[in-house]
N, C-alpha and C. Protein backbone atom coordinates (compact mmCIF):
# COMPACT_ATOMS: atom_id res chain seq x y z
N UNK A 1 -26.53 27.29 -22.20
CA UNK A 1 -25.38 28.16 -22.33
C UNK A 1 -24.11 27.31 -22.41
N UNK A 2 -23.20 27.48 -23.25
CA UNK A 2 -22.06 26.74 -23.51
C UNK A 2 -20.98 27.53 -22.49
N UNK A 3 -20.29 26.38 -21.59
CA UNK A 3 -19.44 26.35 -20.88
C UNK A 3 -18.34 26.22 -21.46
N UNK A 4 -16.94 27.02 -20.63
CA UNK A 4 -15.74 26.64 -22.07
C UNK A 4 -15.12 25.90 -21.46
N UNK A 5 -14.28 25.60 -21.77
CA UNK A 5 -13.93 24.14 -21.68
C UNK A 5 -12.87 24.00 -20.69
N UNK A 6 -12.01 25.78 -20.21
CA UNK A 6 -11.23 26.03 -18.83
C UNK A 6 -12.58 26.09 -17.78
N UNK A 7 -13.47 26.19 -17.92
CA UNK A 7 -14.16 25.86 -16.48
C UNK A 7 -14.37 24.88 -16.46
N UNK A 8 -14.74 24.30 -17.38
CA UNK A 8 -14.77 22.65 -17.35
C UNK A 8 -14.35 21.69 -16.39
N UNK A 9 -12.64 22.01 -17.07
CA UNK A 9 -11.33 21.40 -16.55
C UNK A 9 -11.32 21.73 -15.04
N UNK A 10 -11.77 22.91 -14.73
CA UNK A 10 -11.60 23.89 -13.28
C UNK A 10 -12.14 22.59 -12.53
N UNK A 11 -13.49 23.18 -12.88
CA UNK A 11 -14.94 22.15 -11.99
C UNK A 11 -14.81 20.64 -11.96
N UNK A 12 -13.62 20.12 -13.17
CA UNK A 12 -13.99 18.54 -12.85
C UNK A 12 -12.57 18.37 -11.77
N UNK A 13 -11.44 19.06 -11.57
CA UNK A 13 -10.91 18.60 -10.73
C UNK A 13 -11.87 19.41 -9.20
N UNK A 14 -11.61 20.54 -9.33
CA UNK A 14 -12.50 21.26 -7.86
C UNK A 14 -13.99 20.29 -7.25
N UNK A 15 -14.48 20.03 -8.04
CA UNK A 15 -15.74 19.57 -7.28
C UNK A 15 -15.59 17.65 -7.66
N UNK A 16 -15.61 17.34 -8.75
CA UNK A 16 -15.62 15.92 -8.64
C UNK A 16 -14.53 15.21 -8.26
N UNK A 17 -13.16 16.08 -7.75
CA UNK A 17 -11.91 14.88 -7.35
C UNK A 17 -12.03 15.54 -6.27
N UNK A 18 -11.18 16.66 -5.89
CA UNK A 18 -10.70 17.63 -4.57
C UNK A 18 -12.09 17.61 -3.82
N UNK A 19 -13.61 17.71 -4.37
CA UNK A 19 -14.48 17.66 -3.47
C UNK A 19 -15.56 16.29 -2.88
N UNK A 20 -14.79 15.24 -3.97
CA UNK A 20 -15.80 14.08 -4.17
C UNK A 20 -16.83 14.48 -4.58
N UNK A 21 -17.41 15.42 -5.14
CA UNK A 21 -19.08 15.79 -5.17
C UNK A 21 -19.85 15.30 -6.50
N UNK A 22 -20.48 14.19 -6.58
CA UNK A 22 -21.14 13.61 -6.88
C UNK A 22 -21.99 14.13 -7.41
N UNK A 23 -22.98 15.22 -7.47
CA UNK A 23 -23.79 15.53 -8.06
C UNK A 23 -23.29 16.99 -8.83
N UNK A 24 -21.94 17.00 -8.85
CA UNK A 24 -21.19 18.11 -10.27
C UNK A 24 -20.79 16.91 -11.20
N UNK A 25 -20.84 15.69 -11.27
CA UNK A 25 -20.31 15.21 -12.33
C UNK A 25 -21.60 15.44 -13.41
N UNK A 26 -22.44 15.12 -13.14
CA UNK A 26 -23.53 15.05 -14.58
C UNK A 26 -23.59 16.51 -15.42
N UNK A 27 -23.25 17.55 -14.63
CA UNK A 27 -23.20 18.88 -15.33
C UNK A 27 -21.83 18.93 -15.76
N UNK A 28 -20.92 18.44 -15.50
CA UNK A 28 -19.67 18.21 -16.04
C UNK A 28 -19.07 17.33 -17.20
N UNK A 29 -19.90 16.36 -17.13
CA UNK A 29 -18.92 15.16 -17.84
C UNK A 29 -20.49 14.75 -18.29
N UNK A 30 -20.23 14.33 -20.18
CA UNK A 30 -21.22 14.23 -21.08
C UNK A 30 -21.45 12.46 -20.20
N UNK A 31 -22.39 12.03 -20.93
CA UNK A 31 -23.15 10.73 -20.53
C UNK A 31 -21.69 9.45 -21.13
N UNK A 32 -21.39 9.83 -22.05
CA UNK A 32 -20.62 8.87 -23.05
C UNK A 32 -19.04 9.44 -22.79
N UNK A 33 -18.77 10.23 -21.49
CA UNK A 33 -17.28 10.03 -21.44
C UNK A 33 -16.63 9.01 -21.09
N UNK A 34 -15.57 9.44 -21.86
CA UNK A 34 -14.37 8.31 -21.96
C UNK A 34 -13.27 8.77 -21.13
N UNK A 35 -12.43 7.81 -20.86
CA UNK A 35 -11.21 8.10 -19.48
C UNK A 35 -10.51 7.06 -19.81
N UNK A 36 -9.19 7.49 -20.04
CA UNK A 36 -7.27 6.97 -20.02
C UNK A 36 -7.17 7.63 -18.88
N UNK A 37 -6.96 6.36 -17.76
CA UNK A 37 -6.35 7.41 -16.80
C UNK A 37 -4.45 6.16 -16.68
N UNK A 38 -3.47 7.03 -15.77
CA UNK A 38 -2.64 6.30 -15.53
C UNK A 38 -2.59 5.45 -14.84
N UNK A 39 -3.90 4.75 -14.67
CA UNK A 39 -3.96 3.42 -13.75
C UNK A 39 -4.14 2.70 -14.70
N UNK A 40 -4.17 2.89 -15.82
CA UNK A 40 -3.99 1.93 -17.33
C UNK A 40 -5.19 1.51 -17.81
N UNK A 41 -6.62 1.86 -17.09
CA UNK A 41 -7.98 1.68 -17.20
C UNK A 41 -8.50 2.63 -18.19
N UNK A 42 -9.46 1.68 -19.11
CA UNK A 42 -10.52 2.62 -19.73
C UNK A 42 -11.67 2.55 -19.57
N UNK A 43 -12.49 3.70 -19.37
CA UNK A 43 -13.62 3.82 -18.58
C UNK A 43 -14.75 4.79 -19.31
N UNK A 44 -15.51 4.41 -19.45
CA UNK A 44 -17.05 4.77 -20.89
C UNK A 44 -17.95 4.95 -19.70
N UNK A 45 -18.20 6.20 -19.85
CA UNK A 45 -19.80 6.50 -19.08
C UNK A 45 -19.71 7.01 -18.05
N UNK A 46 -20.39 7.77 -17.40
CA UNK A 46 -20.73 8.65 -15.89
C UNK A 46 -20.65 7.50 -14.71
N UNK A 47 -20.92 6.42 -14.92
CA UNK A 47 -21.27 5.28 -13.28
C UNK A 47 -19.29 4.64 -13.86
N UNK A 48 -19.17 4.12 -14.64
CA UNK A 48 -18.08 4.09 -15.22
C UNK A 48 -17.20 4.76 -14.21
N UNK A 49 -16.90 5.91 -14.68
CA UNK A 49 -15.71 6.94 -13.90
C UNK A 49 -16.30 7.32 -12.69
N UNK A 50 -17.61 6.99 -12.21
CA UNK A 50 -17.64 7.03 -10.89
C UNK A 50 -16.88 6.06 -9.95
N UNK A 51 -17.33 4.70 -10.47
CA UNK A 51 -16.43 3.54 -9.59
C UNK A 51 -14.88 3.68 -9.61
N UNK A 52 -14.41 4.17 -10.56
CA UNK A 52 -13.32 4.47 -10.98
C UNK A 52 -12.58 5.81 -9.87
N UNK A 53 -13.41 6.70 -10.01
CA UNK A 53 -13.08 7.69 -8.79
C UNK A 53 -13.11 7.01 -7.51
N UNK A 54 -13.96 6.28 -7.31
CA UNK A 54 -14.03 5.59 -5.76
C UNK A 54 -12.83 4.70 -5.22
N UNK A 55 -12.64 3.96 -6.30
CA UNK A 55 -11.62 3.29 -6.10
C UNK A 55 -10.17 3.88 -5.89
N UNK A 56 -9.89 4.49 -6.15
CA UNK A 56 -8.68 5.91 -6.37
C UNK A 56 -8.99 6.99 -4.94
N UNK A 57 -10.06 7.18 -4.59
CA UNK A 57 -10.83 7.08 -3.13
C UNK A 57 -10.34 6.65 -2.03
N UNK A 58 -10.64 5.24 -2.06
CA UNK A 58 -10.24 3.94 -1.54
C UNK A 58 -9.06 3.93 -1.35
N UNK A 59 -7.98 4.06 -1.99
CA UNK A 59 -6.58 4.14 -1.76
C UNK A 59 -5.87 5.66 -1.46
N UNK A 60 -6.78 6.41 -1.15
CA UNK A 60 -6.54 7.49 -1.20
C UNK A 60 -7.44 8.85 -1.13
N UNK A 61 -7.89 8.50 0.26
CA UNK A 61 -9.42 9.96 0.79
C UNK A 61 -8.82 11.09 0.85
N UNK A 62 -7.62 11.30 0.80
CA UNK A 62 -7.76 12.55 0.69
C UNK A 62 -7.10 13.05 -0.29
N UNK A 63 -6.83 12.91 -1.24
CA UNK A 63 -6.24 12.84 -3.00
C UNK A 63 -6.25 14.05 -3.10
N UNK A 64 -5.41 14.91 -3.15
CA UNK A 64 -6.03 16.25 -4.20
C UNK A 64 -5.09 16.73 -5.23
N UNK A 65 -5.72 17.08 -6.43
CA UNK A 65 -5.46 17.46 -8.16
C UNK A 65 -5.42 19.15 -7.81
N UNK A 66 -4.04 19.29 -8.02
CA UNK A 66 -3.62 20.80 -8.28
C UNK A 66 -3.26 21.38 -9.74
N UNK A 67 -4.29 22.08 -10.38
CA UNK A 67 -4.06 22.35 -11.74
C UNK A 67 -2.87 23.55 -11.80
N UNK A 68 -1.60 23.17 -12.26
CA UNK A 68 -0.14 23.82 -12.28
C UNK A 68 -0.52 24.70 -13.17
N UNK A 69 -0.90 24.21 -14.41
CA UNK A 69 -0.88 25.04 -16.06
C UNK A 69 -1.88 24.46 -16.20
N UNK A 70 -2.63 25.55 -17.26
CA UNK A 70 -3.69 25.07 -18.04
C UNK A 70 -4.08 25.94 -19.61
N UNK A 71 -3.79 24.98 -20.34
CA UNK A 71 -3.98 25.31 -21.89
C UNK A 71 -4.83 25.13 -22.74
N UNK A 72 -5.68 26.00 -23.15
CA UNK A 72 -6.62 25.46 -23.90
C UNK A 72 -6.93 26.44 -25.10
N UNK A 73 -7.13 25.47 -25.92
CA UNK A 73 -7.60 26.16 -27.90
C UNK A 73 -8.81 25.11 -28.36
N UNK A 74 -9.78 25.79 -28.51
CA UNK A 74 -11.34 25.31 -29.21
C UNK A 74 -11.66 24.75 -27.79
N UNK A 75 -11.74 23.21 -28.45
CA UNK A 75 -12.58 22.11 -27.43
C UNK A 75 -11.45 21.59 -27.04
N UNK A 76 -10.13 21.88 -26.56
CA UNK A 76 -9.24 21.00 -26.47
C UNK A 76 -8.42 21.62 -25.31
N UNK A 77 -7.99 20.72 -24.24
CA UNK A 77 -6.96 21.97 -22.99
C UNK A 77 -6.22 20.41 -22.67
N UNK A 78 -4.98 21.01 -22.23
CA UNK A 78 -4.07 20.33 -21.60
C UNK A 78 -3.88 21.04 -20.19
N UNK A 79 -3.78 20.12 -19.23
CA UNK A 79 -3.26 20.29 -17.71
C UNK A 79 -2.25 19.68 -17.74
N UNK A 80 -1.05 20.27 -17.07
CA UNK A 80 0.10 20.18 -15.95
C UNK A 80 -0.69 19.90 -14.69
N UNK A 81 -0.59 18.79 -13.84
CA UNK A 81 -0.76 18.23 -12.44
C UNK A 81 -0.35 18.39 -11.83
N UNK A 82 -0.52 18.54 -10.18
CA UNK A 82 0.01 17.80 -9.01
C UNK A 82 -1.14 17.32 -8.30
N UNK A 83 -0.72 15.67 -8.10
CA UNK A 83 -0.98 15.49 -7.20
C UNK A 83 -0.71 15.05 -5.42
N UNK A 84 -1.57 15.11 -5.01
CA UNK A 84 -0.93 15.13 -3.06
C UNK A 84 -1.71 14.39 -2.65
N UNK A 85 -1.29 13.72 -1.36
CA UNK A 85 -2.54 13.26 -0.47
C UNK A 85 -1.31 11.73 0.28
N UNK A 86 -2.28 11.20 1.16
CA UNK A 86 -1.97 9.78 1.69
C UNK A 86 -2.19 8.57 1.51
N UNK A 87 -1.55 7.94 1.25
CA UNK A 87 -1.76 6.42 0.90
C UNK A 87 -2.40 5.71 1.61
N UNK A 88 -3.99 5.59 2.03
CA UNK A 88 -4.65 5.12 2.78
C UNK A 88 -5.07 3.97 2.32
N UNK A 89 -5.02 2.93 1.40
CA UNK A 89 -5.79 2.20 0.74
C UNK A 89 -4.97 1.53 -0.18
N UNK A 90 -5.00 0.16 -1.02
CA UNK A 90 -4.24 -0.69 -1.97
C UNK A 90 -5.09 0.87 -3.26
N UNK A 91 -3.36 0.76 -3.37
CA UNK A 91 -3.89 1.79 -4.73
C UNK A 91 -2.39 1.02 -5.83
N UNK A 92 -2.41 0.69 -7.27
CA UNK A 92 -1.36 0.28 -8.03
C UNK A 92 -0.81 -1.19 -7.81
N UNK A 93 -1.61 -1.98 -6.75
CA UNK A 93 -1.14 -2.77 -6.66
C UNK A 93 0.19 -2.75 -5.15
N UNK A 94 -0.51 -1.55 -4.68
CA UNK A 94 0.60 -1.13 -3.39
C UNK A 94 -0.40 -1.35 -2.69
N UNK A 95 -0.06 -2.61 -1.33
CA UNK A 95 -1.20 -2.09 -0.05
C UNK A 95 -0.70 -1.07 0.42
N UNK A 96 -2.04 -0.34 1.54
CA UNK A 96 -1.58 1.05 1.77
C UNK A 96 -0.54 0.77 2.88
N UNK A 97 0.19 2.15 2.67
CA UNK A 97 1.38 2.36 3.74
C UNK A 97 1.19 3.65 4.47
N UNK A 98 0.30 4.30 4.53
CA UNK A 98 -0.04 5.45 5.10
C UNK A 98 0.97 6.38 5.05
N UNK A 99 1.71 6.24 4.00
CA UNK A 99 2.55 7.42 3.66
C UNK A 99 2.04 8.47 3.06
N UNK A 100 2.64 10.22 2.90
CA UNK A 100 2.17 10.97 2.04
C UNK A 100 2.68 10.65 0.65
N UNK A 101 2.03 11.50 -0.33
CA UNK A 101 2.74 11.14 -1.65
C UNK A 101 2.66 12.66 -1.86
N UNK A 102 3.56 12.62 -3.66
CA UNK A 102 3.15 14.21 -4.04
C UNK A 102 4.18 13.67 -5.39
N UNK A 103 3.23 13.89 -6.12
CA UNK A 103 4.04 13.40 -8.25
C UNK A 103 3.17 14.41 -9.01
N UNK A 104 3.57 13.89 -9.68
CA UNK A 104 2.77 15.49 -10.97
C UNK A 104 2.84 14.76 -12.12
N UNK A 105 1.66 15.18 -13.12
CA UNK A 105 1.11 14.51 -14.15
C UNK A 105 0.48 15.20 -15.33
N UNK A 106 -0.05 14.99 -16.03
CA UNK A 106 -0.65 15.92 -17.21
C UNK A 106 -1.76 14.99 -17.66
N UNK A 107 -3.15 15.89 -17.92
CA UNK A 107 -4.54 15.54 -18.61
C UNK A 107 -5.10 16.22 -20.19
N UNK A 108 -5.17 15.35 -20.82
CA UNK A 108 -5.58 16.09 -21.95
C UNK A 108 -6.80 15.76 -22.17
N UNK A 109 -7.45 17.03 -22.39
CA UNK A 109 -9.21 16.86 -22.20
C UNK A 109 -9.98 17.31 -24.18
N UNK A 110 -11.11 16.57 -23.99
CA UNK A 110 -11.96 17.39 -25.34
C UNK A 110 -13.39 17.81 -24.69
N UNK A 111 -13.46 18.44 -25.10
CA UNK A 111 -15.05 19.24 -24.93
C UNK A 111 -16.36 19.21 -25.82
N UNK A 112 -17.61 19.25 -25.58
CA UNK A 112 -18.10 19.64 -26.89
C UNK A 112 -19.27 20.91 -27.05
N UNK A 113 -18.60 21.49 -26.02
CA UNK A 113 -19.31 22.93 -25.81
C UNK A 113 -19.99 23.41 -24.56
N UNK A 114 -20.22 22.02 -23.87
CA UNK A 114 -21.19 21.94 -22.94
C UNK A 114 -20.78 20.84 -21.76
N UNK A 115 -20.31 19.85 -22.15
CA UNK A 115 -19.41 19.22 -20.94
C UNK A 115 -18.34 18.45 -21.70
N UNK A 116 -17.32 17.68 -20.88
CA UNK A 116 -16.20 17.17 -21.22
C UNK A 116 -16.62 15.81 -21.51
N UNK A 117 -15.86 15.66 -22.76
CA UNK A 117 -16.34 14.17 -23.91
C UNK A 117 -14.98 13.25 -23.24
N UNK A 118 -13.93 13.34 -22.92
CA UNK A 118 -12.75 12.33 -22.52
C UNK A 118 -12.03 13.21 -22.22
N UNK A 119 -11.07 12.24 -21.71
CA UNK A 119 -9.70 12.70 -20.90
C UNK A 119 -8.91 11.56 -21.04
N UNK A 120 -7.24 12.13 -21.15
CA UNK A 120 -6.57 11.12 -21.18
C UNK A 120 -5.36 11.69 -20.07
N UNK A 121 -4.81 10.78 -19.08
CA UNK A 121 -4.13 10.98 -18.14
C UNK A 121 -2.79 10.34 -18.20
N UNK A 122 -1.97 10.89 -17.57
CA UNK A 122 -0.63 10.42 -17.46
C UNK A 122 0.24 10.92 -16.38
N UNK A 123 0.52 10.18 -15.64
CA UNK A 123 1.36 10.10 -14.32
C UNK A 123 2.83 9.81 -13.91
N UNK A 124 3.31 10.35 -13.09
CA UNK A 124 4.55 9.40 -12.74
C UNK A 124 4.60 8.48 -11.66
N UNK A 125 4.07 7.76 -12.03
CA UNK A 125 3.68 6.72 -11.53
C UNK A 125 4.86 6.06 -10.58
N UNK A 126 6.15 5.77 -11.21
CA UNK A 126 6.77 4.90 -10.63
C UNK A 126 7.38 6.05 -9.69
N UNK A 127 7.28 7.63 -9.73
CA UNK A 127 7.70 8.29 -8.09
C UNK A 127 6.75 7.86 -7.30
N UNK A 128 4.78 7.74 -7.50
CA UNK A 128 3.73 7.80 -6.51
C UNK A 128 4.68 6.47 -5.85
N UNK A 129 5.16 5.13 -6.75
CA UNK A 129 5.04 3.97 -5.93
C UNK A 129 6.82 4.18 -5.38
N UNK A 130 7.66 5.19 -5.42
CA UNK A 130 8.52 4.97 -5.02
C UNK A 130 8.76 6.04 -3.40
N UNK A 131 7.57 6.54 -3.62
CA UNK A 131 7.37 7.78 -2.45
C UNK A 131 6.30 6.33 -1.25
N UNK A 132 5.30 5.62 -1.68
CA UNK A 132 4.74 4.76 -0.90
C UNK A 132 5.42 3.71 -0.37
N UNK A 133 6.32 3.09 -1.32
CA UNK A 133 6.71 1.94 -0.74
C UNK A 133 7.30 1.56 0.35
């Protein structure tokens, strides 16, 4: 059954960021996704954007992706972001400072009927590191 591509978007922030849950990524995200995220990394494949989540983890257990807006036509949706959480961990090249943060960002996703083929991310980066420092 083809999934559209707003639940998609729903389920990959709800269960694989906000929940860590590990075993929604494979029903989510095709074998051969691709990831731009604003940590300037590109990342090919399911174990790929797993380490990639961990690490982002690592600097940050309790991270959570608040979908503001969400737009989508065919295989294609754009998100409006927020994100929240504490600086627990070297995240950007910041060791942690155990501060909170809270910036907002936008994801543009493709689909191909059935799970999400890439994403490309974009942040404001220089508030996350001006709210940590």
């Amino acid at each position: 059954m083809a999934a559209s591509i707003a639940d998609l978007v729903k389920t990959f922030y709800a269960e694989c960021w906000n929940k860590w849950n590990d075993s929604a990524i494979d029903g989510v995200l095709d074998v051969s996704f691709t990831s731009r995220g604003s940590l300037g990394r590109r990342i090919t494949g399911l174990d790929g954007w797993r380490g990639y989540r961990d690490s982002v983890r690592h600097g940050s257990a309790d991270l959570h992706h608040e979908i503001e807006e969400l737009v989508c036509e065919g295989q294609r949706a754009a998100a409006r972001l927020r994100y929240t959480g504490t600086h627990t961990g070297p995240l950007l090249g910041v060791p942690a400072s155990g501060k909170p943060f809270d910036y907002c960002g936008a994801a543009f996703f493709t689909a191909d009927h059935e799970r999400l083929t890439s994403v490309w991310v974009v942040g404001e980066l220089d508030e996350f590191r001006r709210q940590v420092s």
